[in-house]
N, C-alpha and C. Protein backbone atom coordinates (compact mmCIF):
# COMPACT_ATOMS: atom_id res chain seq x y z
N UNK A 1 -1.31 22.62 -47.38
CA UNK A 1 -1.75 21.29 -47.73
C UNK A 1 -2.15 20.56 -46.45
N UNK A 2 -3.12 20.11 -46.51
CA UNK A 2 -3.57 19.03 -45.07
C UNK A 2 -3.00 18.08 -44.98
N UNK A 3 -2.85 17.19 -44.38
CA UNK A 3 -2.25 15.68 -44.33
C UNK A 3 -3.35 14.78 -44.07
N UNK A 4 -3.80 13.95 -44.81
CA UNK A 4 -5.03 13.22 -44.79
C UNK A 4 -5.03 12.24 -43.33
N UNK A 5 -3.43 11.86 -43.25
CA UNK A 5 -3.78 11.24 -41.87
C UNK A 5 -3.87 11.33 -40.95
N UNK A 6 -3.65 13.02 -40.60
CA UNK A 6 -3.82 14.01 -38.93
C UNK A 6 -5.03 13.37 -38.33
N UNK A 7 -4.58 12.85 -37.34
CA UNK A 7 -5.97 12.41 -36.38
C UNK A 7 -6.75 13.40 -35.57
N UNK A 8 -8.08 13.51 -35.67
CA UNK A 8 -8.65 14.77 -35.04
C UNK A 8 -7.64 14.84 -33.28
N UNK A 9 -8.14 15.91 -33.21
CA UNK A 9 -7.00 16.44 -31.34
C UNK A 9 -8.24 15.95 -30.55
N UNK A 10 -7.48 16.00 -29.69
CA UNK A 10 -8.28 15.19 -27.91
C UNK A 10 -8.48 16.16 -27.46
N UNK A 11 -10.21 16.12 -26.94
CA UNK A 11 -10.39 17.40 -25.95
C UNK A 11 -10.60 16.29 -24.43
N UNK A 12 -9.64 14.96 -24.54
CA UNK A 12 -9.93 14.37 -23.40
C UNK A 12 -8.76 14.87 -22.09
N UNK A 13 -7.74 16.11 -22.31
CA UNK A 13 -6.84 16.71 -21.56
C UNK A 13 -7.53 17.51 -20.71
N UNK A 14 -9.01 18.14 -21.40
CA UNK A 14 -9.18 18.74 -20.58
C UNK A 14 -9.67 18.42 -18.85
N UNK A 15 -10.00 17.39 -18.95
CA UNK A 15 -10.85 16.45 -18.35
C UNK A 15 -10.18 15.48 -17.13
N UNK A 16 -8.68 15.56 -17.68
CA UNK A 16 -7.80 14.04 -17.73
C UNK A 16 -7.72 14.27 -16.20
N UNK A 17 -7.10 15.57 -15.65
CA UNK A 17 -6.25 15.99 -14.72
C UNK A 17 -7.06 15.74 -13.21
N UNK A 18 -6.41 15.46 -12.38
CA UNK A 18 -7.33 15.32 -10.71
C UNK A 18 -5.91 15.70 -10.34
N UNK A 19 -6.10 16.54 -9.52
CA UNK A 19 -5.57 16.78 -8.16
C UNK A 19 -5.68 15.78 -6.91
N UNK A 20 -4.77 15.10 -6.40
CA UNK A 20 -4.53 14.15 -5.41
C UNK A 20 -3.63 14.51 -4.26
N UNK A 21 -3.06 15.75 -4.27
CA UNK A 21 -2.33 16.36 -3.47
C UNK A 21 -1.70 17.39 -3.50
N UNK A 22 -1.99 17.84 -2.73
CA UNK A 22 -1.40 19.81 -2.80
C UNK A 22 -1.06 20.07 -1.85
N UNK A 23 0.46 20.02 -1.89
CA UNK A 23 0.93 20.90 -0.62
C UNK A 23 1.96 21.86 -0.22
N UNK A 24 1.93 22.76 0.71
CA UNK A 24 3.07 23.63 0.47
C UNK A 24 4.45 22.93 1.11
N UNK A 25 5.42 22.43 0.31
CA UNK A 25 6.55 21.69 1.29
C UNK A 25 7.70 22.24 1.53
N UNK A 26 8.19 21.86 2.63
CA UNK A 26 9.38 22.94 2.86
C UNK A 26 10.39 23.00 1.95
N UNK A 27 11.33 24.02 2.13
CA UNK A 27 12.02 24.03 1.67
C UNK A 27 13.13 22.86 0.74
N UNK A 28 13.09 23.05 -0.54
CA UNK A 28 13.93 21.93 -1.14
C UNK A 28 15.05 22.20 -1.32
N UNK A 29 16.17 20.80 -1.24
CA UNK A 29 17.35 21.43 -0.41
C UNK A 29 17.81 22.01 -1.59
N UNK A 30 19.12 22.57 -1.32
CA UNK A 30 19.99 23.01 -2.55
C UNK A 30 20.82 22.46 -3.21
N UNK A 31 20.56 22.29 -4.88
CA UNK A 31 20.89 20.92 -5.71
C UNK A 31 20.81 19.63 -5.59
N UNK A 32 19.36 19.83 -4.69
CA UNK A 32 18.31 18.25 -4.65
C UNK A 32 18.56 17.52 -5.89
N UNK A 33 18.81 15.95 -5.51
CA UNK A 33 17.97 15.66 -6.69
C UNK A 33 16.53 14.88 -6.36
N UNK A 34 15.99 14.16 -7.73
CA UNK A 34 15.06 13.89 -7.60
C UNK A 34 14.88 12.22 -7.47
N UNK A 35 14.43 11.68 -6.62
CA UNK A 35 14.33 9.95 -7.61
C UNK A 35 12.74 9.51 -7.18
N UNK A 36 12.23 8.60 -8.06
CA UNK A 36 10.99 8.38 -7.73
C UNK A 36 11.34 6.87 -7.67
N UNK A 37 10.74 6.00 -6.23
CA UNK A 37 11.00 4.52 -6.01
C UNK A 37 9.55 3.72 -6.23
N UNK A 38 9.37 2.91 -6.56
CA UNK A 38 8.77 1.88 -5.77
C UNK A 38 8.87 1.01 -4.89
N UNK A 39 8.15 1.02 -4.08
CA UNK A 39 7.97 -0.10 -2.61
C UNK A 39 7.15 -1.23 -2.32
N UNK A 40 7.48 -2.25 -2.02
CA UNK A 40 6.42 -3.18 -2.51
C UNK A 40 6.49 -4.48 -0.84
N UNK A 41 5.35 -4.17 -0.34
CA UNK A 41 5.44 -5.69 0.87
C UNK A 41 5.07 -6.20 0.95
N UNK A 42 4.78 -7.77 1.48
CA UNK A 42 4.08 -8.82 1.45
C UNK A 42 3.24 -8.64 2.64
N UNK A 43 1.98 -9.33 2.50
CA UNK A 43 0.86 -9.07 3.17
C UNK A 43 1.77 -8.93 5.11
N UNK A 44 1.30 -8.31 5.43
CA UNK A 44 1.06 -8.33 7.55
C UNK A 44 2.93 -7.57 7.64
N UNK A 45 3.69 -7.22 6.31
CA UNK A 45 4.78 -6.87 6.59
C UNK A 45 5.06 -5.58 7.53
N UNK A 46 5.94 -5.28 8.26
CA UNK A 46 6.06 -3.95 9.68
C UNK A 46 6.84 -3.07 8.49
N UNK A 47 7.32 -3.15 7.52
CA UNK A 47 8.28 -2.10 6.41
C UNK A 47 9.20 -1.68 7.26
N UNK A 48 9.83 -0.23 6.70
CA UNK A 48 11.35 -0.19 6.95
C UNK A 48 11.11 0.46 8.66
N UNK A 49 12.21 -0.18 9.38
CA UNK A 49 12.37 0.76 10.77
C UNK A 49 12.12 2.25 10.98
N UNK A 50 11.79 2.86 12.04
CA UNK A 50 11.73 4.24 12.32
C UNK A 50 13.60 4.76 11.29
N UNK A 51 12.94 5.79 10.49
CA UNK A 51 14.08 6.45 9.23
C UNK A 51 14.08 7.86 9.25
N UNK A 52 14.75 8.62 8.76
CA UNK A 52 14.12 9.86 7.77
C UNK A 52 14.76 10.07 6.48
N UNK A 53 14.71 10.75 5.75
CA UNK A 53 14.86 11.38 4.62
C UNK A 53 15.19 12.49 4.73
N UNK A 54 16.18 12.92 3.72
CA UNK A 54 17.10 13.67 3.93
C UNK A 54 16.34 15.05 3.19
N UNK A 55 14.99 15.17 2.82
CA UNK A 55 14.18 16.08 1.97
C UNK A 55 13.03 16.13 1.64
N UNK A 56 12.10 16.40 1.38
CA UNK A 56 10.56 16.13 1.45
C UNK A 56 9.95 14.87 0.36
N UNK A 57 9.21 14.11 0.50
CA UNK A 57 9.23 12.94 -0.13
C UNK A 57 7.39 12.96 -0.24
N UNK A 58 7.09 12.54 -1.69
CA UNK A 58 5.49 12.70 -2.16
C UNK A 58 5.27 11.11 -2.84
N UNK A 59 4.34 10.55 -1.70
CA UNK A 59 3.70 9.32 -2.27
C UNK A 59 2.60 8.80 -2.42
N UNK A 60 2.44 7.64 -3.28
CA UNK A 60 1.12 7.39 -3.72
C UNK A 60 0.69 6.32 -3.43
N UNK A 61 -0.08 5.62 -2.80
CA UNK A 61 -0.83 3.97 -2.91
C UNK A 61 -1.13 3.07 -3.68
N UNK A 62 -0.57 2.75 -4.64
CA UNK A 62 -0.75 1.47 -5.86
C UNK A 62 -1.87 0.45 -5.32
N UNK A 63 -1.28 -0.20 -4.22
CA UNK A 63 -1.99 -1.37 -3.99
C UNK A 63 -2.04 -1.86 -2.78
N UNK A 64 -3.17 -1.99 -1.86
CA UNK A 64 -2.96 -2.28 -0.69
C UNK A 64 -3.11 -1.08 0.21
N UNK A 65 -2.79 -1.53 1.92
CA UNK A 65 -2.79 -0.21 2.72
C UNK A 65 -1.68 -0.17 3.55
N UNK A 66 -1.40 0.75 3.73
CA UNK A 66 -0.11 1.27 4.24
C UNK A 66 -0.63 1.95 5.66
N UNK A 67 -0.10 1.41 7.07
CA UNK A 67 0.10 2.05 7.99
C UNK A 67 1.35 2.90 7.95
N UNK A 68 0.88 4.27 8.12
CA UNK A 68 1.71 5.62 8.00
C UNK A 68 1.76 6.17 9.52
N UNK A 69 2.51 6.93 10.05
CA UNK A 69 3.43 7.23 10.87
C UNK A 69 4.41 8.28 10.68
N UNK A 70 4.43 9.75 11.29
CA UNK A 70 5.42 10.55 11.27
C UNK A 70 4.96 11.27 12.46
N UNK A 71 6.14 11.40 12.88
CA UNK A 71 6.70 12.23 14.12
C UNK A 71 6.10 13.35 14.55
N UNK A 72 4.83 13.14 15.51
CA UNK A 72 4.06 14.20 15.86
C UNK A 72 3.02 14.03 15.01
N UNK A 73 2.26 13.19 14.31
CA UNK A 73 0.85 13.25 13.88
C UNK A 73 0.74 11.50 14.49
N UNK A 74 -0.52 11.57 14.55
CA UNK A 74 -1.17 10.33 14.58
C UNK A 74 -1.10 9.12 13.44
N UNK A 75 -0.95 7.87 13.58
CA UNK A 75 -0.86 7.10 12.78
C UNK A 75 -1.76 6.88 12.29
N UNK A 76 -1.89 6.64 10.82
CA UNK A 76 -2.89 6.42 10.04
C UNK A 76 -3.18 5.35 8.74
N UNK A 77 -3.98 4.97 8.27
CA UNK A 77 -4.15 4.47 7.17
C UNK A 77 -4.16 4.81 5.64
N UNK A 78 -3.33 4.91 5.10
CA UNK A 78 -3.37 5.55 3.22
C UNK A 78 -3.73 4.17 2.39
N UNK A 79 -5.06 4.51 2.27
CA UNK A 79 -5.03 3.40 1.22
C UNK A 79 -5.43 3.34 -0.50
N UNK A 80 -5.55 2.42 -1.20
CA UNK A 80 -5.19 2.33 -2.62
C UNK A 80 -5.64 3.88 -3.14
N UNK A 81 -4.58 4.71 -4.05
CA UNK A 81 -5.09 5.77 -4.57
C UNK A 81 -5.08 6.96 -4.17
N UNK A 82 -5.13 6.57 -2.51
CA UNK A 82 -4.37 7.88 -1.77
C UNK A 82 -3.58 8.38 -1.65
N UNK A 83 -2.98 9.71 -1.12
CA UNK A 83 -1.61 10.21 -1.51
C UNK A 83 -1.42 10.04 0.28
N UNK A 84 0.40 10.70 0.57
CA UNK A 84 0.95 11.01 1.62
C UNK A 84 2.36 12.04 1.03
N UNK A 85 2.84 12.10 2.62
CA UNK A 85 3.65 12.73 1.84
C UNK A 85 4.73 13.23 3.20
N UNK A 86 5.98 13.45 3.21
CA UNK A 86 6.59 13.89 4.80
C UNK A 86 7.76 14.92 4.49
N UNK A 87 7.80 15.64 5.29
CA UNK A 87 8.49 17.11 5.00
C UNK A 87 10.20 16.63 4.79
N UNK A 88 11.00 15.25 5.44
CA UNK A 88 12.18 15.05 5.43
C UNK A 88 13.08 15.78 6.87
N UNK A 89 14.26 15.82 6.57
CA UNK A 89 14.88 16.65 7.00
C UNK A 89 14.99 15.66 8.58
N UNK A 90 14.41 16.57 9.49
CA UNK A 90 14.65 16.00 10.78
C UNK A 90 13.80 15.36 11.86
N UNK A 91 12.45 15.21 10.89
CA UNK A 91 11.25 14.52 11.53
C UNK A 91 11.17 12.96 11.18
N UNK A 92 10.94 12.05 12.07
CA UNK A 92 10.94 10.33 12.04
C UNK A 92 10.09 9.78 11.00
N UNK A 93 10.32 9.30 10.33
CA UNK A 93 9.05 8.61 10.11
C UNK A 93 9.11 6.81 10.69
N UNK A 94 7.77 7.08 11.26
CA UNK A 94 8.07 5.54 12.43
C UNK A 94 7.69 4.16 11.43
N UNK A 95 6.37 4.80 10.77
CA UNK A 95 6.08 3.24 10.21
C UNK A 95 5.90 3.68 8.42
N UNK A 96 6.11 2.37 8.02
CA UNK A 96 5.32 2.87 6.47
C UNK A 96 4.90 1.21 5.93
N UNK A 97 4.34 0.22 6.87
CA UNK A 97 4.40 -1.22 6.83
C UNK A 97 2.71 -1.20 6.07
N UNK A 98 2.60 -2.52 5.91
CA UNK A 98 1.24 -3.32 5.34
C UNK A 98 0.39 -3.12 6.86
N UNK A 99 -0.61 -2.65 6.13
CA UNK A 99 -1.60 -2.66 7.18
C UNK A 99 -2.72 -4.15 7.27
N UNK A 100 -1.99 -4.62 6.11
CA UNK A 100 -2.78 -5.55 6.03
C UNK A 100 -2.29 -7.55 6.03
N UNK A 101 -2.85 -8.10 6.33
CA UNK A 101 -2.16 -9.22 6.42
C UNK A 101 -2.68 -10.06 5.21
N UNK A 102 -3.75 -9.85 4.72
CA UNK A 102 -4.15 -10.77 3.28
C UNK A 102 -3.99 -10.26 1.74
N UNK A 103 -3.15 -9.26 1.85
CA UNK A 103 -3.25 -8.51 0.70
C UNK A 103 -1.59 -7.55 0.13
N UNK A 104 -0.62 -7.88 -0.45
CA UNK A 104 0.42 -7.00 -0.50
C UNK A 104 0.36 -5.89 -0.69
N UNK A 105 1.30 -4.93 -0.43
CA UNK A 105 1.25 -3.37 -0.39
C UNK A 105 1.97 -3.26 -1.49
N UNK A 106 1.91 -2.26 -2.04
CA UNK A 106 2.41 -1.67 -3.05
C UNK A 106 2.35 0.15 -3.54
N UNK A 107 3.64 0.96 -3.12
CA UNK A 107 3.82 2.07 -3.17
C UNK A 107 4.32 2.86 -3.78
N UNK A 108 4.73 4.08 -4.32
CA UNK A 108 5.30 4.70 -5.01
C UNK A 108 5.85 6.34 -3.76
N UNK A 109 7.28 6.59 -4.47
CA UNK A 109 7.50 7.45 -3.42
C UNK A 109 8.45 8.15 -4.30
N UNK A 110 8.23 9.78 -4.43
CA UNK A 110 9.22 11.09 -4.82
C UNK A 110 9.80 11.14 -4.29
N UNK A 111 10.82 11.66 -3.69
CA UNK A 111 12.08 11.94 -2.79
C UNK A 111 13.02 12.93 -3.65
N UNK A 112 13.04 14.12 -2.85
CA UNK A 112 14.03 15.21 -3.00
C UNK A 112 15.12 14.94 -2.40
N UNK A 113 16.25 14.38 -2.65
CA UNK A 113 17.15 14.00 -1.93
C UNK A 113 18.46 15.47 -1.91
N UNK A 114 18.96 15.12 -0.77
CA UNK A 114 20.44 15.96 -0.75
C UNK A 114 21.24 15.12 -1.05
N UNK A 115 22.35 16.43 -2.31
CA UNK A 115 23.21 15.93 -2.69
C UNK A 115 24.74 15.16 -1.11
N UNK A 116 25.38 13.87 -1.75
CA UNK A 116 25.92 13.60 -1.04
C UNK A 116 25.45 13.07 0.56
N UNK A 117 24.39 13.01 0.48
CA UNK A 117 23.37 12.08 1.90
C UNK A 117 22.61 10.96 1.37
N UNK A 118 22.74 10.18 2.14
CA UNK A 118 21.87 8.72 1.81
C UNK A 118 20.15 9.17 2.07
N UNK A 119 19.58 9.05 0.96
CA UNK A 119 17.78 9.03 0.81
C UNK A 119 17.14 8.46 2.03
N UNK A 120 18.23 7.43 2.97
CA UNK A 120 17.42 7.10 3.95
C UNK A 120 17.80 6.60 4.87
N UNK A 121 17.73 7.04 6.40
CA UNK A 121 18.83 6.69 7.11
C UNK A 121 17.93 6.40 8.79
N UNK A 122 18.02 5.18 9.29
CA UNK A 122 17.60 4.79 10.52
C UNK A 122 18.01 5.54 11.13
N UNK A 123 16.74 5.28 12.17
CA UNK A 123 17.08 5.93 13.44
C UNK A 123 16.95 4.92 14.60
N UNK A 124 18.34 5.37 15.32
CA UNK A 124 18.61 4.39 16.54
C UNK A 124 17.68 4.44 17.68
N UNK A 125 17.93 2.87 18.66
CA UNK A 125 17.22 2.99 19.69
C UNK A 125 17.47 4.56 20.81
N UNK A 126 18.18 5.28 20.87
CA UNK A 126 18.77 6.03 21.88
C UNK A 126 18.11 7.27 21.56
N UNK A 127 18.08 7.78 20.13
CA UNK A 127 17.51 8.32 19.44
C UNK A 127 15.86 8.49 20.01
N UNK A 128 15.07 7.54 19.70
CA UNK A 128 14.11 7.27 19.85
C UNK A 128 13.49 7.10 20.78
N UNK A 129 14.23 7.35 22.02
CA UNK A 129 13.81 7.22 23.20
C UNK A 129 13.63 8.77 23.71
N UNK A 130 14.99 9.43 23.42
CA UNK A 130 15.28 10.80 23.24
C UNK A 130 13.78 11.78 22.85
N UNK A 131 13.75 11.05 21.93
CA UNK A 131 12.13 11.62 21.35
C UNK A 131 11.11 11.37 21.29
N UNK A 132 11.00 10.11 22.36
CA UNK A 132 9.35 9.96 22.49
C UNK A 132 8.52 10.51 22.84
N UNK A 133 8.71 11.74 23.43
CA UNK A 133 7.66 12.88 23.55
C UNK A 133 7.31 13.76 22.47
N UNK A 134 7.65 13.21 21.10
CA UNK A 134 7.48 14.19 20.21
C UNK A 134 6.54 13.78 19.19
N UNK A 135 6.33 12.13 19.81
CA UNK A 135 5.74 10.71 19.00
C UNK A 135 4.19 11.19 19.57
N UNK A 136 3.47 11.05 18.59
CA UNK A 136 1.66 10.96 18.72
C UNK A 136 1.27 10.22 19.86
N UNK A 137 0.56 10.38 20.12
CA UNK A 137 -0.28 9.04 21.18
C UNK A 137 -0.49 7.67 20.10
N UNK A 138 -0.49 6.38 20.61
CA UNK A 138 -0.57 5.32 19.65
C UNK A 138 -2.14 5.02 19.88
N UNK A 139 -2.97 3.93 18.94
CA UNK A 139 -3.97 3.64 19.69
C UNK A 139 -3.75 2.56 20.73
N UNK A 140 -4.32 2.03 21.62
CA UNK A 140 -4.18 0.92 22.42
C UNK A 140 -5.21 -0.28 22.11
């Protein structure tokens, strides 16, 4: 018997999907979990201090631009729509602030976390001095 009110099927799946990021990431820890955040700053904001993450972390650009920063690449711009993304573990990440001063940021961020470690943990001045040879060139 048919059901008169089955709505024809969507061939709009086939179509739907984009790829925005592909990457091979290291190792995920053992009995990661998962949490997905949002981040959100007011226009010209510097965001959280030099941090890391305790596991590889996959994010996206909502709104606004994000000056990006990790330990040994060059700083850069991700903006609306773009992805990023940082391996965790034991590499810095220096910046993740508003690149912009007339416009709020707005982010989204995966995080594989280890069990029993905080998702996110500063890094000290002593630290950071320790490793400034491991830091990109900035622009001037």
């Amino acid at each position: 018997m048919t059901d008169t009110h089955e709505q024809p099927r969507s061939e709009a799946w086939k179509t739907a999907l984009t790829v925005l990021q592909e990457v091979a990431p290291p190792v995920i820890p053992e009995g990661a979990h998962v949490m997905t955040v949002q981040i959100e700053y007011p226009s010209g904001d510097p965001g959280t201090p030099p941090h890391r993450h305790s596991g590889p972390a996959f994010g996206y650009v909502l709104e606004g631009e994000m000056r990006f920063e990790l330990e040994g690449e060059p700083q850069r711009i991700v903006r609306t729509g773009e992805t990023f993304w940082e391996p965790g573990g034991d590499v810095i990440h220096y910046q993740d602030g508003n690149a912009r001063t007339d416009a709020p940021l707005r982010f989204l961020v995966t995080m594989h976390c280890v069990p029993g470690q905080p998702m996110l943990v500063l890094v000290d001045d002593d630290e950071l001095k320790r490793r400034a040879h491991l830091r990109a060139p900035r622009p001037t």
